[in-house]
Protein backbone atom coordinates (compact mmCIF):
# COMPACT_ATOMS: atom_id res chain seq x y z
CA UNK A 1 0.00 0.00 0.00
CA UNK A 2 1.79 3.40 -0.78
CA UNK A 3 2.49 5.69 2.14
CA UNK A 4 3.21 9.71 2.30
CA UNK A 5 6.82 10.43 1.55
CA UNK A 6 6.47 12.46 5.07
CA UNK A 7 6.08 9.23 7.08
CA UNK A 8 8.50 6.14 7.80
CA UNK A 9 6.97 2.60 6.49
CA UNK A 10 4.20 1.67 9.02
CA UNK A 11 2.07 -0.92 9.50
CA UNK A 12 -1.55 -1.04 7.63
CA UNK A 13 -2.89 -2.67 10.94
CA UNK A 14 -2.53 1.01 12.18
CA UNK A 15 -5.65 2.97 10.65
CA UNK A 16 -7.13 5.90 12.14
CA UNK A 17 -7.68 4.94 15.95
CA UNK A 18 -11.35 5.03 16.33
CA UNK A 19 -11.24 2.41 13.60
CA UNK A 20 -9.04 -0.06 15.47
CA UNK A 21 -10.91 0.09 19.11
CA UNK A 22 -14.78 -0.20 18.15
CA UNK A 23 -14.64 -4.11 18.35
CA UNK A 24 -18.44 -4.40 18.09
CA UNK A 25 -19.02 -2.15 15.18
CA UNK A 26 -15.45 -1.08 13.99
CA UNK A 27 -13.46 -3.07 11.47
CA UNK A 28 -13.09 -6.31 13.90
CA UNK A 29 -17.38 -6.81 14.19
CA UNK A 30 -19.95 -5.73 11.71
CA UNK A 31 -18.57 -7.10 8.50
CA UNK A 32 -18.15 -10.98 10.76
CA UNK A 33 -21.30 -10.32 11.96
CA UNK A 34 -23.07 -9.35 8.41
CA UNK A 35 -20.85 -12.99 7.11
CA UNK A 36 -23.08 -14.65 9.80
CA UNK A 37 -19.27 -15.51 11.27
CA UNK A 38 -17.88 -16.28 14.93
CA UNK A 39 -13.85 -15.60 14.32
CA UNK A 40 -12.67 -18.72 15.27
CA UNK A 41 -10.79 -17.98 18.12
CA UNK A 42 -12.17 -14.97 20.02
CA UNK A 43 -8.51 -14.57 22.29
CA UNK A 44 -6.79 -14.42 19.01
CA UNK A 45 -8.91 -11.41 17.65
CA UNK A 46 -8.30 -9.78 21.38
CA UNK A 47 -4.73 -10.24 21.40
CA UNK A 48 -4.33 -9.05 17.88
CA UNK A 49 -6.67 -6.03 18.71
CA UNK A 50 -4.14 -5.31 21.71
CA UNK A 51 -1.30 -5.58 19.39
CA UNK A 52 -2.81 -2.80 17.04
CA UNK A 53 -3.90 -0.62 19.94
CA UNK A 54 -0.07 -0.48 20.89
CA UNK A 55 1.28 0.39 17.58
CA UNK A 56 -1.58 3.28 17.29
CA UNK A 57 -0.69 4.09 20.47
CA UNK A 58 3.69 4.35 20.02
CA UNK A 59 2.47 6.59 16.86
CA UNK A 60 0.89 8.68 18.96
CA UNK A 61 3.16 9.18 21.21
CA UNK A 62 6.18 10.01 18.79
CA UNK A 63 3.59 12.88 17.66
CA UNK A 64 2.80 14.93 20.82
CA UNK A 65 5.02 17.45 20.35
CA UNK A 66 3.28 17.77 16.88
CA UNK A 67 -0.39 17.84 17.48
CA UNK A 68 -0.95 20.12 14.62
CA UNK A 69 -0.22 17.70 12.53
CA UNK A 70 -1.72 14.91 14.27
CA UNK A 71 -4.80 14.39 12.06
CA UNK A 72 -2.59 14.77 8.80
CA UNK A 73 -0.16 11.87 10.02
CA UNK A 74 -2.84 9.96 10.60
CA UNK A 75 -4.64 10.06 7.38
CA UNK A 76 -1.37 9.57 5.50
CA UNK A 77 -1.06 6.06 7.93
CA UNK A 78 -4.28 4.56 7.07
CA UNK A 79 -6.34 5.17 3.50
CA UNK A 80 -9.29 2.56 3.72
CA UNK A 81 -10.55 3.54 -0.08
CA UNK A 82 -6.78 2.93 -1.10
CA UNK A 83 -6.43 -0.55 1.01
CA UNK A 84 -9.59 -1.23 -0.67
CA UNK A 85 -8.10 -0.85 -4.41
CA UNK A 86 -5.14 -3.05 -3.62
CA UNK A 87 -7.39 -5.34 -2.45
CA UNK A 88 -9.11 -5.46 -5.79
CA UNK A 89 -6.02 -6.01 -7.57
CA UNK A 90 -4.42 -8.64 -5.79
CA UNK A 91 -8.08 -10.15 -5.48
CA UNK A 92 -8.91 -9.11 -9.17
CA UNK A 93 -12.24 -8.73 -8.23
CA UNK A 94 -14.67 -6.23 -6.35
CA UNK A 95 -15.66 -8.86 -4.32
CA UNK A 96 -13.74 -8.78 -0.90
CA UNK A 97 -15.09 -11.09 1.33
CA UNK A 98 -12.88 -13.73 2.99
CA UNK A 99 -13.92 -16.62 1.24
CA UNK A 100 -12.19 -20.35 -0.47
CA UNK A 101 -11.33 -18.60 -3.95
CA UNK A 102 -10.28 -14.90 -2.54
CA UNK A 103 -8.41 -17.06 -0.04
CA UNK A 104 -6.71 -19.17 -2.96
CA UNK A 105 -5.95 -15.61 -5.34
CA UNK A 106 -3.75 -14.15 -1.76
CA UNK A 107 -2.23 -17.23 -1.31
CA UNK A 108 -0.76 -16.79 -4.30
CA UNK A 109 -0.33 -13.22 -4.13
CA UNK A 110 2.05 -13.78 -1.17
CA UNK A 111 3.64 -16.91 -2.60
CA UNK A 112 5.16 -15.01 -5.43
CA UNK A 113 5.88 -12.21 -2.74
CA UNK A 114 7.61 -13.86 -0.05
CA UNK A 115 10.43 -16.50 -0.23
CA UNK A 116 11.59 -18.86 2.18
CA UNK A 117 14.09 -18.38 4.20
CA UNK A 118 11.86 -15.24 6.03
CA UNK A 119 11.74 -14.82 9.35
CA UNK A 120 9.10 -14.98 11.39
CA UNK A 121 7.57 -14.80 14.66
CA UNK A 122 4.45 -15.60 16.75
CA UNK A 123 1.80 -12.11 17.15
CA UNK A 124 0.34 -13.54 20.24
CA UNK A 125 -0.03 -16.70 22.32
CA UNK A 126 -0.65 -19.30 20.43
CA UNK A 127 -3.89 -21.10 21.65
CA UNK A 128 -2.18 -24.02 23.27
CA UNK A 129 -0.19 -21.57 25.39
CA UNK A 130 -3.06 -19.33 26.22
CA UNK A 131 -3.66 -21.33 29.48
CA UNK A 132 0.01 -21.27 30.44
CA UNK A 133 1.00 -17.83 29.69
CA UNK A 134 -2.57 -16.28 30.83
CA UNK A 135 -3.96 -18.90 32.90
CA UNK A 136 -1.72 -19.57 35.83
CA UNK A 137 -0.98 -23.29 34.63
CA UNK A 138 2.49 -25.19 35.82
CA UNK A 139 5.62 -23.08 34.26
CA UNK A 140 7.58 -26.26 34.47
CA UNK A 141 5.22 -28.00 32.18
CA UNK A 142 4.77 -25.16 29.82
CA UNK A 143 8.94 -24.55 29.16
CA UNK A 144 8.65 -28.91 28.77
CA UNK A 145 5.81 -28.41 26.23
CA UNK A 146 7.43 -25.01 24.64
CA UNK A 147 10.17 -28.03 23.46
CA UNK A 148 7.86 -29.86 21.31
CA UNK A 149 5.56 -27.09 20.19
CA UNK A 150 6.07 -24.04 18.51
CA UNK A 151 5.70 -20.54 20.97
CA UNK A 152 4.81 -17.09 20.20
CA UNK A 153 8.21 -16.01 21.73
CA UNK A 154 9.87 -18.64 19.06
CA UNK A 155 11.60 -17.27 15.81
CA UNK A 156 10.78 -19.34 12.69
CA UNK A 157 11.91 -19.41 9.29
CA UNK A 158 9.25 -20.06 6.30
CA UNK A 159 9.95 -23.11 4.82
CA UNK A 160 6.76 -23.25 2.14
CA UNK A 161 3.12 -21.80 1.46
CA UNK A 162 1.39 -24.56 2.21
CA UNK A 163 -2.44 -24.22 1.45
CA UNK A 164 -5.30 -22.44 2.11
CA UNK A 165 -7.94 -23.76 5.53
CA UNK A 166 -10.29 -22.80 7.77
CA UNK A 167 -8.12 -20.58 9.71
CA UNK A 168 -6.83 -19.10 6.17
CA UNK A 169 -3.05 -19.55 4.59
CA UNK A 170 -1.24 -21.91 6.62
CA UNK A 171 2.74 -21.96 5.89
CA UNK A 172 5.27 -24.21 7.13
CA UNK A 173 7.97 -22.90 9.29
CA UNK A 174 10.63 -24.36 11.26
CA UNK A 175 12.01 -22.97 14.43
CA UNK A 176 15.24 -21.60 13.95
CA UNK A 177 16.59 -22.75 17.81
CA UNK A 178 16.35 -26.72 16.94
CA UNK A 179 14.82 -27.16 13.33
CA UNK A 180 11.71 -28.31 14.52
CA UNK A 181 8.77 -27.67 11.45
CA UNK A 182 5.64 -26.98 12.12
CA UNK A 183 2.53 -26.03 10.14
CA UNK A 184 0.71 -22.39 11.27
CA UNK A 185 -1.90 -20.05 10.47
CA UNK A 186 -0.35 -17.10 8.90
CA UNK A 187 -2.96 -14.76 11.16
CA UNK A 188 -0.52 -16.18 13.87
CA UNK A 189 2.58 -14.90 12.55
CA UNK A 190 4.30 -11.77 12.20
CA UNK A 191 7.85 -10.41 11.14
CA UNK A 192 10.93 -9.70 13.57
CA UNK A 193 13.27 -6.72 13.50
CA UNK A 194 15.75 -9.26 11.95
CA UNK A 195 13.85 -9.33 8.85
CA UNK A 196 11.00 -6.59 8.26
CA UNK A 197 10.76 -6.65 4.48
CA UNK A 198 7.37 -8.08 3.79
CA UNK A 199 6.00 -6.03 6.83
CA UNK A 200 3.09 -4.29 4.92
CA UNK A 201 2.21 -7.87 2.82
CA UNK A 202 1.41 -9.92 6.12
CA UNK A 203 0.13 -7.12 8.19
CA UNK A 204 -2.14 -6.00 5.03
CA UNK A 205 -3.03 -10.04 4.52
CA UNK A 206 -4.41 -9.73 8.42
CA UNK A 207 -6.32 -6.84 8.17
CA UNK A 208 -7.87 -7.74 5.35
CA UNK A 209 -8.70 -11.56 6.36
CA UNK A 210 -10.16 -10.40 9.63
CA UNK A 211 -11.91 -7.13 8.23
CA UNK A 212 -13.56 -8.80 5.21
C-alpha cells in the first residue's frame, strides 16, 4: 500500500484509531457479523486487537510534540478507499469477502511475494499456550511443552506456502533454535526486527482476512 513520503513505512494494521478500538461495530465486528461468522478464536482477535492498539498508540506518542499535525499523520497512515483498491487487484475482483477462492488468489499473491528463508515470529499466544501464559498453569510443564511445540516467543523461518484452511493460509515454518517444522496459520505470525521486508504484505493479509 503506498504511504506519504512524510512518514516512515508503518504498518496497515494502524488505521485511524477510532477504527481499530470499536470491536463491536469497527473493522473487527460488523462485516463478521453481516458474514453470519464467529472468528474462530475470540482470544486471538483480542490479542491481535491489543497488538494494534499499541502500535496506534507508540504513533501517537512520537507525535505529541506535533499535534498540529496529528490528524494529517494519521490520514497519510491509514487510507481505507486505497487498502480497498489493492485489495481489488491482488483479489482481481470487487468482491472482498474472505472466502475459499479470494483465499486461494492471496495465497498466491504472497507466494510469489515472499520466499523462504523469512523470518518470522508468533503475534500472540498461540492457543495451546493461552492457558500457560494467561492462565496460571504449571511453568515447568509449559517450558517442557514449549520443546515440542512451537511458541509465540519462538523465531521461525518459512519453509513453504502450504495451502489455504479454515483458519486461512497456513505456511510451514521451522524454528530456527532446533529445526523443529511446524505447520501455522499465517494470522498467527508476524515479522521480527531481523527481517522486516514483507511487513506491509502480512500485516495487510491480516487486516484484510479479519476485516472482510
Amino acid at each position: 500500500m503506498t504511504k506519504s513520503k512524510k512518514t516512515p513505512k508503518q504498518s496497515a494494521s494502524s488505521p485511524s484509531v477510532p477504527n481499530i478500538i470499536e470491536i463491536d461495530e469497527g473493522v473487527f465486528g460488523s462485516r463478521l457479523m453481516e458474514r453470519g461468522e464467529i472468528p474462530i478464536n475470540p482470544q486471538r482477535i483480542l490479542d491481535l486487537v491489543k497488538l494494534m492498539t499499541q502500535r496506534a498508540e507508540l504513533l501517537l506518542d512520537d507525535d505529541d510534540e506535533e499535534d498540529d499535525e496529528d490528524d494529517l499523520f494519521l490520514e497519510d497512515i491509514f487510507d481505507e478507499d486505497e487498502f480497498e483498491l489493492e485489495l481489488q487487484e491482488i483479489l482481481g475482483s470487487s468482491n472482498l469477502e474472505v472466502n475459499e477462492e479470494n483465499l486461494n488468489r492471496y495465497f498466491q499473491f504472497l507466494k510469489a511475494r515472499i520466499k523462504p528463508p523469512y523470518k518470522l515470529t508468533g503475534n500472540g499466544e498461540f492457543d495451546w499456550e493461552e492457558e500457560y501464559v494467561s492462565g496460571g498453569k504449571s511453568k515447568k510443564e509449559y517450558e517442557k511443552l514449549k520443546k515440542l511445540q512451537p511458541s509465540y516467543l519462538d523465531i521461525f523461518s518459512l519453509v513453504q506456502f502450504c495451502d489455504v484452511g479454515t483458519e486461512g493460509i497456513m505456511v510451514k515454518v521451522e524454528r530456527t533454535s532446533d529445526r523443529r517444522q511446524f505447520i501455522l496459520p499465517l494470522i498467527d505470525l508476524d515479522v521480527t526486527q531481523e527481517d522486516p521486508e514483507h511487513f506491509e504484505l502480512i500485516d495487510n493479509y491480516l487486516l484484510w482476512f479479519f476485516s472482510y
